[in-house]
N, C-alpha and C. Protein backbone atom coordinates (compact mmCIF):
# COMPACT_ATOMS: atom_id res chain seq x y z
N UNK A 1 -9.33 -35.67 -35.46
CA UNK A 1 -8.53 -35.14 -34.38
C UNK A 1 -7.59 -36.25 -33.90
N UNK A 2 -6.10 -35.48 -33.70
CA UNK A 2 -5.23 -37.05 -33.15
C UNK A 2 -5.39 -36.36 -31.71
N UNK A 3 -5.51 -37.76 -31.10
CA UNK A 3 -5.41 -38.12 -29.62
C UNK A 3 -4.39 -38.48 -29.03
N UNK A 4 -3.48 -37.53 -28.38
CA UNK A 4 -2.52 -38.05 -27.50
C UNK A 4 -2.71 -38.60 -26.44
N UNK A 5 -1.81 -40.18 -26.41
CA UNK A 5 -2.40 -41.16 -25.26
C UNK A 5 -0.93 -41.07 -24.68
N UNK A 6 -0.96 -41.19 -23.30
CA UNK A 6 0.38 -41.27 -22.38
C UNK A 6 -0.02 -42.05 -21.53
N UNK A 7 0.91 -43.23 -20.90
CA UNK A 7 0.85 -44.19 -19.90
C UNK A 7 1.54 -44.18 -19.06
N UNK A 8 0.89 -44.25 -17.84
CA UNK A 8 0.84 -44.00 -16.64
C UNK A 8 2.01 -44.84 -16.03
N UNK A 9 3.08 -44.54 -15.22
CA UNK A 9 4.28 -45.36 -14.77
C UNK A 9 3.53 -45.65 -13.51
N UNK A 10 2.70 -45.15 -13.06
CA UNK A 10 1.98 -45.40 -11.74
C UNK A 10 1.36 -46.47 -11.72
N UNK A 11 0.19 -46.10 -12.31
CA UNK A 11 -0.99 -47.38 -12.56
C UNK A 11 -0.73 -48.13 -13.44
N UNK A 12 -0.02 -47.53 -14.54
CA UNK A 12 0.18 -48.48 -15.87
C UNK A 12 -1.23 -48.62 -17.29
N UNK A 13 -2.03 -47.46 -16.30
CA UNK A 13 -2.63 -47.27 -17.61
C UNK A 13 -3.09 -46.22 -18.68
N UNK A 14 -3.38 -46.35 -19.71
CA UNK A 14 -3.07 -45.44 -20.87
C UNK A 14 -4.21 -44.35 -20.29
N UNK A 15 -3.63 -43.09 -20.60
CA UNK A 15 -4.55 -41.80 -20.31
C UNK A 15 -4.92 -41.18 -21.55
N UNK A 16 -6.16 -40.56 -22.23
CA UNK A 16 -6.06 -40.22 -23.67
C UNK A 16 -5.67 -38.03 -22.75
N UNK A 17 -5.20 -37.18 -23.54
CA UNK A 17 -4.69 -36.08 -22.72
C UNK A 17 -5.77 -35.21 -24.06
N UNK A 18 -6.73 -34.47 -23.97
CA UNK A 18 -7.59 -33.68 -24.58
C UNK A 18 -7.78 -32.44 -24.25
N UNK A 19 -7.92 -31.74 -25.13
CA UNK A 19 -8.64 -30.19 -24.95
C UNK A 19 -9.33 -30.56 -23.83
N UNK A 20 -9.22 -29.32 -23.20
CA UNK A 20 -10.50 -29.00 -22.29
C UNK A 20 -11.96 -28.99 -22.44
N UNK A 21 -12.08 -28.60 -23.52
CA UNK A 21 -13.74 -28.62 -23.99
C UNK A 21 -14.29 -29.52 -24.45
N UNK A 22 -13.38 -30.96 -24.67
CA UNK A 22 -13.82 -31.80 -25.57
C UNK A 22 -14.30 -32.95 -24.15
N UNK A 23 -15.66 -33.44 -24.53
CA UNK A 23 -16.16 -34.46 -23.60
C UNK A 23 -16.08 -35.63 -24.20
N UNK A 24 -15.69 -36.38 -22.99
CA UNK A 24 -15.47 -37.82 -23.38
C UNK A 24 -16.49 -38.69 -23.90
N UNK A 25 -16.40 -39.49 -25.10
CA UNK A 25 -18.01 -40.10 -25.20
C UNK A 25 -19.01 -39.37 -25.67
N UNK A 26 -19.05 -38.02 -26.12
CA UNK A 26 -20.26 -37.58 -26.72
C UNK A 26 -19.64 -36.70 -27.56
N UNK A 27 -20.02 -35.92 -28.79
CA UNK A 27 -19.88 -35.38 -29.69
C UNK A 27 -20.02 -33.70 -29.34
N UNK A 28 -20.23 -33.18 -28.62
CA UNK A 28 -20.89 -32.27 -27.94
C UNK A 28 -20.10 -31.76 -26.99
N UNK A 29 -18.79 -30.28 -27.61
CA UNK A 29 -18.18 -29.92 -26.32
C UNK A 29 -18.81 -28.96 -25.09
N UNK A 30 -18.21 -29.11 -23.94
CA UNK A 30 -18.48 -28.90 -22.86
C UNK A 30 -19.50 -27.56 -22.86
N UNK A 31 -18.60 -26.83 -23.27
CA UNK A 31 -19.38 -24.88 -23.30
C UNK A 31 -20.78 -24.95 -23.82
N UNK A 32 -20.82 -25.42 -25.38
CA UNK A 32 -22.50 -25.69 -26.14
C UNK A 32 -22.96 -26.37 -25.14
N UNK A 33 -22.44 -27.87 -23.87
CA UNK A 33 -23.80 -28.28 -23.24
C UNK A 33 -24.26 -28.05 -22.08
N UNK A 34 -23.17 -26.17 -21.46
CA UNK A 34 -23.50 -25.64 -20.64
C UNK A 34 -24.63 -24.63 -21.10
N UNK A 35 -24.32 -24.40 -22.40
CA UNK A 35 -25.39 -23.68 -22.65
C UNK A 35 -27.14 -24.02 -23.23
N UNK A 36 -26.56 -25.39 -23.59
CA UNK A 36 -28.12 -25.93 -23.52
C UNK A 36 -28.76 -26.55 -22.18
N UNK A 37 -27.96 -26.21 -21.25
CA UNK A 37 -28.68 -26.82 -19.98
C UNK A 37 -28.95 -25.08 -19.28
N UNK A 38 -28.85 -24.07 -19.85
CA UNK A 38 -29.10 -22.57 -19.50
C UNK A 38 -29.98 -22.12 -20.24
N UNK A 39 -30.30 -22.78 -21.23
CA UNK A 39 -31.32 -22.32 -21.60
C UNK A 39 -32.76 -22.72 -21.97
N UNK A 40 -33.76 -22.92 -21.25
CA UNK A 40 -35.41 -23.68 -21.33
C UNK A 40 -36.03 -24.05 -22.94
N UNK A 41 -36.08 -25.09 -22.68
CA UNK A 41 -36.88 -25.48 -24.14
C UNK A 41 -37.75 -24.60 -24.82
N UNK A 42 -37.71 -23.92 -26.18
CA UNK A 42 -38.53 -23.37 -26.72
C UNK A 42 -38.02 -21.56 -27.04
N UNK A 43 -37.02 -21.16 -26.08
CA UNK A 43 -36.46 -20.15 -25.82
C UNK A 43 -35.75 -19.87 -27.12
N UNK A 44 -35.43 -18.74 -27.38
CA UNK A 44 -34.81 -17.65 -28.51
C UNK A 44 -34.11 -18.24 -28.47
N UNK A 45 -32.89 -18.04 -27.21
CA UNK A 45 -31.07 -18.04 -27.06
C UNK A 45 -31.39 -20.03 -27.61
N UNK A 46 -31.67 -21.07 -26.98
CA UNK A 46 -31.88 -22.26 -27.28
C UNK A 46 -31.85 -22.34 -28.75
N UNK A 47 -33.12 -21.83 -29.56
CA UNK A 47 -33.33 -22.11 -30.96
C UNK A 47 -32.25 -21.51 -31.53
N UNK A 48 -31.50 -20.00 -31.22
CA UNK A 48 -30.29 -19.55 -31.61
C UNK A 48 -29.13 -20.40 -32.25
N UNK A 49 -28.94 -21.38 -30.82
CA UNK A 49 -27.78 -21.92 -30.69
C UNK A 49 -28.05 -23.41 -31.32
N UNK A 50 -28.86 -23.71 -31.64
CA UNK A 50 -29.63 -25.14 -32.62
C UNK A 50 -29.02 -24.71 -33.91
N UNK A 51 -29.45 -23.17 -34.53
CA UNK A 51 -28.97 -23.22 -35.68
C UNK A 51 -27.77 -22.52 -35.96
N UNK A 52 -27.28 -22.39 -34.74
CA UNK A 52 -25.33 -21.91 -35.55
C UNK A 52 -24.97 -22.97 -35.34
N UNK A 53 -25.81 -24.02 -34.77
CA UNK A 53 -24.50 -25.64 -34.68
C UNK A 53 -25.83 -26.48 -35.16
N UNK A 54 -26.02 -26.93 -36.10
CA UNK A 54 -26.67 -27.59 -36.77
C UNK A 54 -26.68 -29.00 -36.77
N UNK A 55 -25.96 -29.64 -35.95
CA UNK A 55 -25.70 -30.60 -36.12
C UNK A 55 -26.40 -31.36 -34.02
N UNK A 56 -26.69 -30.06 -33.56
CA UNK A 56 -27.70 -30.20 -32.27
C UNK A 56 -29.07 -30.35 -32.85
N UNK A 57 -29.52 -30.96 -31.67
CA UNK A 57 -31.26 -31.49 -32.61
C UNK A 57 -31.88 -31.49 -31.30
N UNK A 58 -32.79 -31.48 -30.89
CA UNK A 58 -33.29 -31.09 -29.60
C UNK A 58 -33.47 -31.96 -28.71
N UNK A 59 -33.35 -33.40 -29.92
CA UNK A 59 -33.51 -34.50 -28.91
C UNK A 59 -31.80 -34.95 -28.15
N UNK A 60 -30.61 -33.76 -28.77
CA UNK A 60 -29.55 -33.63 -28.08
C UNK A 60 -29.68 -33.01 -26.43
N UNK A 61 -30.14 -31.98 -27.28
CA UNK A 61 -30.47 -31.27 -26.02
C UNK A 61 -31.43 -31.80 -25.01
N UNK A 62 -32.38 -32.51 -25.05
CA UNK A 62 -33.37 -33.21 -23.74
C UNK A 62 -32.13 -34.47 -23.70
N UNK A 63 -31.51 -34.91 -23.97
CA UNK A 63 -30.35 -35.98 -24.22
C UNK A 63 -29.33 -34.77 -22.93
N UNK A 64 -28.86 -34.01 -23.44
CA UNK A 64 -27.47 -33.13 -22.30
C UNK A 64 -28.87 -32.52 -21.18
N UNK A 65 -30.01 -32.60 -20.95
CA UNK A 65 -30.53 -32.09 -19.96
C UNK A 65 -30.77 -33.29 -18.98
N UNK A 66 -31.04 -34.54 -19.87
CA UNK A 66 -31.30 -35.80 -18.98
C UNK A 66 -30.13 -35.89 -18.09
N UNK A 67 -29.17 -35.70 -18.90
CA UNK A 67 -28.14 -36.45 -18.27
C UNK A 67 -27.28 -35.83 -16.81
N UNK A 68 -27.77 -34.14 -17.35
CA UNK A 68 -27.32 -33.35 -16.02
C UNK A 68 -27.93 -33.46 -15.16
N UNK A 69 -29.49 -33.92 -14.98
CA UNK A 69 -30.43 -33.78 -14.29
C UNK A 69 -30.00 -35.67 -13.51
N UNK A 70 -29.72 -36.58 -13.75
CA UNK A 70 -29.24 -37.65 -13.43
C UNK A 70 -27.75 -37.84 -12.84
N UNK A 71 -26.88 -36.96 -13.34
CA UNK A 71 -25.72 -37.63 -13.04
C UNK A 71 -25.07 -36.30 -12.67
N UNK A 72 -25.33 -35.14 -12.88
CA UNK A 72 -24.24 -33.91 -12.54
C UNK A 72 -25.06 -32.68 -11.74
N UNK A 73 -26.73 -32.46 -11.56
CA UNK A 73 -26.87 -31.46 -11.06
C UNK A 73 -26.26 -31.79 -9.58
N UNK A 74 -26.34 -33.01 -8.61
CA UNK A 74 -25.70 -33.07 -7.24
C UNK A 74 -24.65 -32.95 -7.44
N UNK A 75 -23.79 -33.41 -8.27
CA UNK A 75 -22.26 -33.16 -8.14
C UNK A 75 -21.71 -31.77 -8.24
N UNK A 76 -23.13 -31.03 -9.06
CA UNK A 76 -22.14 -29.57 -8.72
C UNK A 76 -22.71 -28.96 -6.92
N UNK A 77 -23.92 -29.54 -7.10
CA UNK A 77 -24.63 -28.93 -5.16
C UNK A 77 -23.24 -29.49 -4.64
N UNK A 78 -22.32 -30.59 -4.57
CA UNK A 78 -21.04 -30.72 -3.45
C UNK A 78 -20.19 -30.29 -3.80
N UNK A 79 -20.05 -29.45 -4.93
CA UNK A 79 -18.95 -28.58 -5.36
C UNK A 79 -19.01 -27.08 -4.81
N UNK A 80 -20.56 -26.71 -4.72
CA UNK A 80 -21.05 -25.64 -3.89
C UNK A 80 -21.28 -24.60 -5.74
N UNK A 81 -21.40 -25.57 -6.72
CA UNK A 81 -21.32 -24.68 -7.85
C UNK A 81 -22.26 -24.60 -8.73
N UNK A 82 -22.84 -24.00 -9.62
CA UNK A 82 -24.19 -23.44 -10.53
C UNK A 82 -23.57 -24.10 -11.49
N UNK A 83 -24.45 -24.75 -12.57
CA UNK A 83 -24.09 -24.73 -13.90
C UNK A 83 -24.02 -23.14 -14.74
N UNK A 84 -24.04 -22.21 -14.35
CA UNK A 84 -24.24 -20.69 -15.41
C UNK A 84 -22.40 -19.92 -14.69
N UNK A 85 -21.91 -21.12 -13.71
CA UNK A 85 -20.07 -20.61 -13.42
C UNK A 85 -19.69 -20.17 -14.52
N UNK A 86 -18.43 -20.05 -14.51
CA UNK A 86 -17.23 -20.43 -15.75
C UNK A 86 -17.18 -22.06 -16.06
N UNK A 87 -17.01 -21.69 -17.41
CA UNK A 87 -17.19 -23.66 -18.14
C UNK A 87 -15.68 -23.87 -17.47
N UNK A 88 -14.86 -22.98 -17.45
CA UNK A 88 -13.35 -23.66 -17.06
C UNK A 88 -13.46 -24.03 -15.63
N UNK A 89 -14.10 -23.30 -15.04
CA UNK A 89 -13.71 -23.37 -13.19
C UNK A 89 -14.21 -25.11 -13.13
N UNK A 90 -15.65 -25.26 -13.91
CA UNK A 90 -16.90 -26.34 -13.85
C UNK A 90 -15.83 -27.70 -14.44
N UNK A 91 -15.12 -27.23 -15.51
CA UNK A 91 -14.21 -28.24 -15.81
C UNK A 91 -13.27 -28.63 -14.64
N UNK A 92 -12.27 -28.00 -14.13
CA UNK A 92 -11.26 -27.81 -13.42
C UNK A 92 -12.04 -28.47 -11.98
N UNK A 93 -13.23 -28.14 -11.39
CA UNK A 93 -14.02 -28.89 -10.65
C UNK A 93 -13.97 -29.96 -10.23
N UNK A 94 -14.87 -30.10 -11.83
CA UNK A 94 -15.31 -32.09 -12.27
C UNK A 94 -13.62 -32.76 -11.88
N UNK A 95 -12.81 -32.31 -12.53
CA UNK A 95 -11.59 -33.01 -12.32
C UNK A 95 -10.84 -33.32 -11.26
N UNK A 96 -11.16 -32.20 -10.43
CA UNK A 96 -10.62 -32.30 -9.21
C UNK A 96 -11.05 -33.30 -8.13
N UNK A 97 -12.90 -33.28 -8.33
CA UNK A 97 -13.66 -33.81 -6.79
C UNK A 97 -14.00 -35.24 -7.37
N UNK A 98 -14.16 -35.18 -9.16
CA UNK A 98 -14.72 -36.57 -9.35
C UNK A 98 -13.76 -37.82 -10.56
N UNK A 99 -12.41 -36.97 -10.62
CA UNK A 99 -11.99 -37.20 -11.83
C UNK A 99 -12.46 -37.65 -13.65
N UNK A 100 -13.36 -36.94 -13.94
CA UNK A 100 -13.60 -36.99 -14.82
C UNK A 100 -14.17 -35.52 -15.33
N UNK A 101 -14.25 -35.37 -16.92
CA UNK A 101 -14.68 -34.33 -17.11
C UNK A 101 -16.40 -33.52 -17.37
N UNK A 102 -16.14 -32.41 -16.88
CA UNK A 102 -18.04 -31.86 -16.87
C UNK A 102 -19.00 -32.81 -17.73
N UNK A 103 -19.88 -33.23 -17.83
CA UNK A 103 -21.06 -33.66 -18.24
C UNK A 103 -20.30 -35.24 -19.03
N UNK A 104 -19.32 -35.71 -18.39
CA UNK A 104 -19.16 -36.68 -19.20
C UNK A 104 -20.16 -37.88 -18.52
N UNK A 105 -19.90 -38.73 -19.86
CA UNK A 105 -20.87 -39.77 -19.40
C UNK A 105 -19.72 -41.35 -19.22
N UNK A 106 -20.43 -41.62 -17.75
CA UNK A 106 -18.82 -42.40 -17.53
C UNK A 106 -19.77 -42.82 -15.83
N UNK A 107 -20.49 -44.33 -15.42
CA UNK A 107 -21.23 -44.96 -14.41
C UNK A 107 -20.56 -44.75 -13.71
N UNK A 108 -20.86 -44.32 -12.38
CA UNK A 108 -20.14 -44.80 -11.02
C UNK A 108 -21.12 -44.36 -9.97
N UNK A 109 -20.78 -44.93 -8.81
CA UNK A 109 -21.35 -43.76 -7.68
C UNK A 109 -20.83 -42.64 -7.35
N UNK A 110 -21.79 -41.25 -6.86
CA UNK A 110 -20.89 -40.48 -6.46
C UNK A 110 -20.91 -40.15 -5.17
N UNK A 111 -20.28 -40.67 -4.33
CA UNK A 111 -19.70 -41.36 -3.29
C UNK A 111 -20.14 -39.87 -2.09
N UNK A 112 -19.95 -38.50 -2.87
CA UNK A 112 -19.77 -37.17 -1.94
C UNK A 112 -21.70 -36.72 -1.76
N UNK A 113 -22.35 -36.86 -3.01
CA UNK A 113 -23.50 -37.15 -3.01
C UNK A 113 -24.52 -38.33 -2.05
N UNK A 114 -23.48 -39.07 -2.41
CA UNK A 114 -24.60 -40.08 -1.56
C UNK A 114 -24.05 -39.87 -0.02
N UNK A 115 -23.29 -39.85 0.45
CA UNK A 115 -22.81 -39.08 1.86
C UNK A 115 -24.06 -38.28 2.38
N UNK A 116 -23.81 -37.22 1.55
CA UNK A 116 -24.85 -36.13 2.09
C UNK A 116 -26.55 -36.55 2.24
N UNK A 117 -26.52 -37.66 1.69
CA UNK A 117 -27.90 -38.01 1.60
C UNK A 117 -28.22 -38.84 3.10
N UNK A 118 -26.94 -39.51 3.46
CA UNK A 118 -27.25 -40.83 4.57
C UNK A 118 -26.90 -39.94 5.98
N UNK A 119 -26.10 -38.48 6.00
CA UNK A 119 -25.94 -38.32 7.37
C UNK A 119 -26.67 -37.37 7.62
């Protein structure tokens, strides 16, 4: 896949500009790791979706469950939003409140989360 990169006259730094579905840093677009975080280990729809994408292995999936369960189920509670939304709204979201995209993996604090925790 070519990556269109554009630089920023603002900040001055390079932006890569991607599909929507494609997450930064993991192999695994957005929609498949809404749907492995919808569906419980061991489940039909789960094993379903293992083997039309073959290239998921379950230790992906406890891998996209860790990571929502660490870094994105609060960020959608301050969005006021479910992971089972629209993958677009959940995208369009992430971008808006935290700049980055759904389930990406990318350290920081999240600043709206920890708020709600201290007042």
């Amino acid at each position: 896949m070519r990556i269109l990169r554009v630089k920023c006259k603002e900040c001055g730094r390079t932006h890569a500009i991607l599909p929507e579905l494609v997450v930064p840093y993991t192999q695994i677009p957005a929609d498949l790791q809404q749907k492995m975080l919808s569906y419980s280990l061991g489940s039909p729809e789960l094993e379903s979706l293992m083997q039309d994408n073959t290239d998921i292995t379950e230790s992906n999936v406890l891998a996209v469950k860790s990571r929502y369960r660490q870094e994105w189920k609060e960020r959608l509670a301050t969005m006021a939003m479910k992971v089972q939304d629209s993958i677009l709204d959940l995208i369009r979201r992430a971008f808006q409140s935290f700049h980055r995209q759904f389930m990406q993996i990318h350290r920081g604090i999240n600043l709206e989360a920890f708020l709600i925790h201290i007042t």
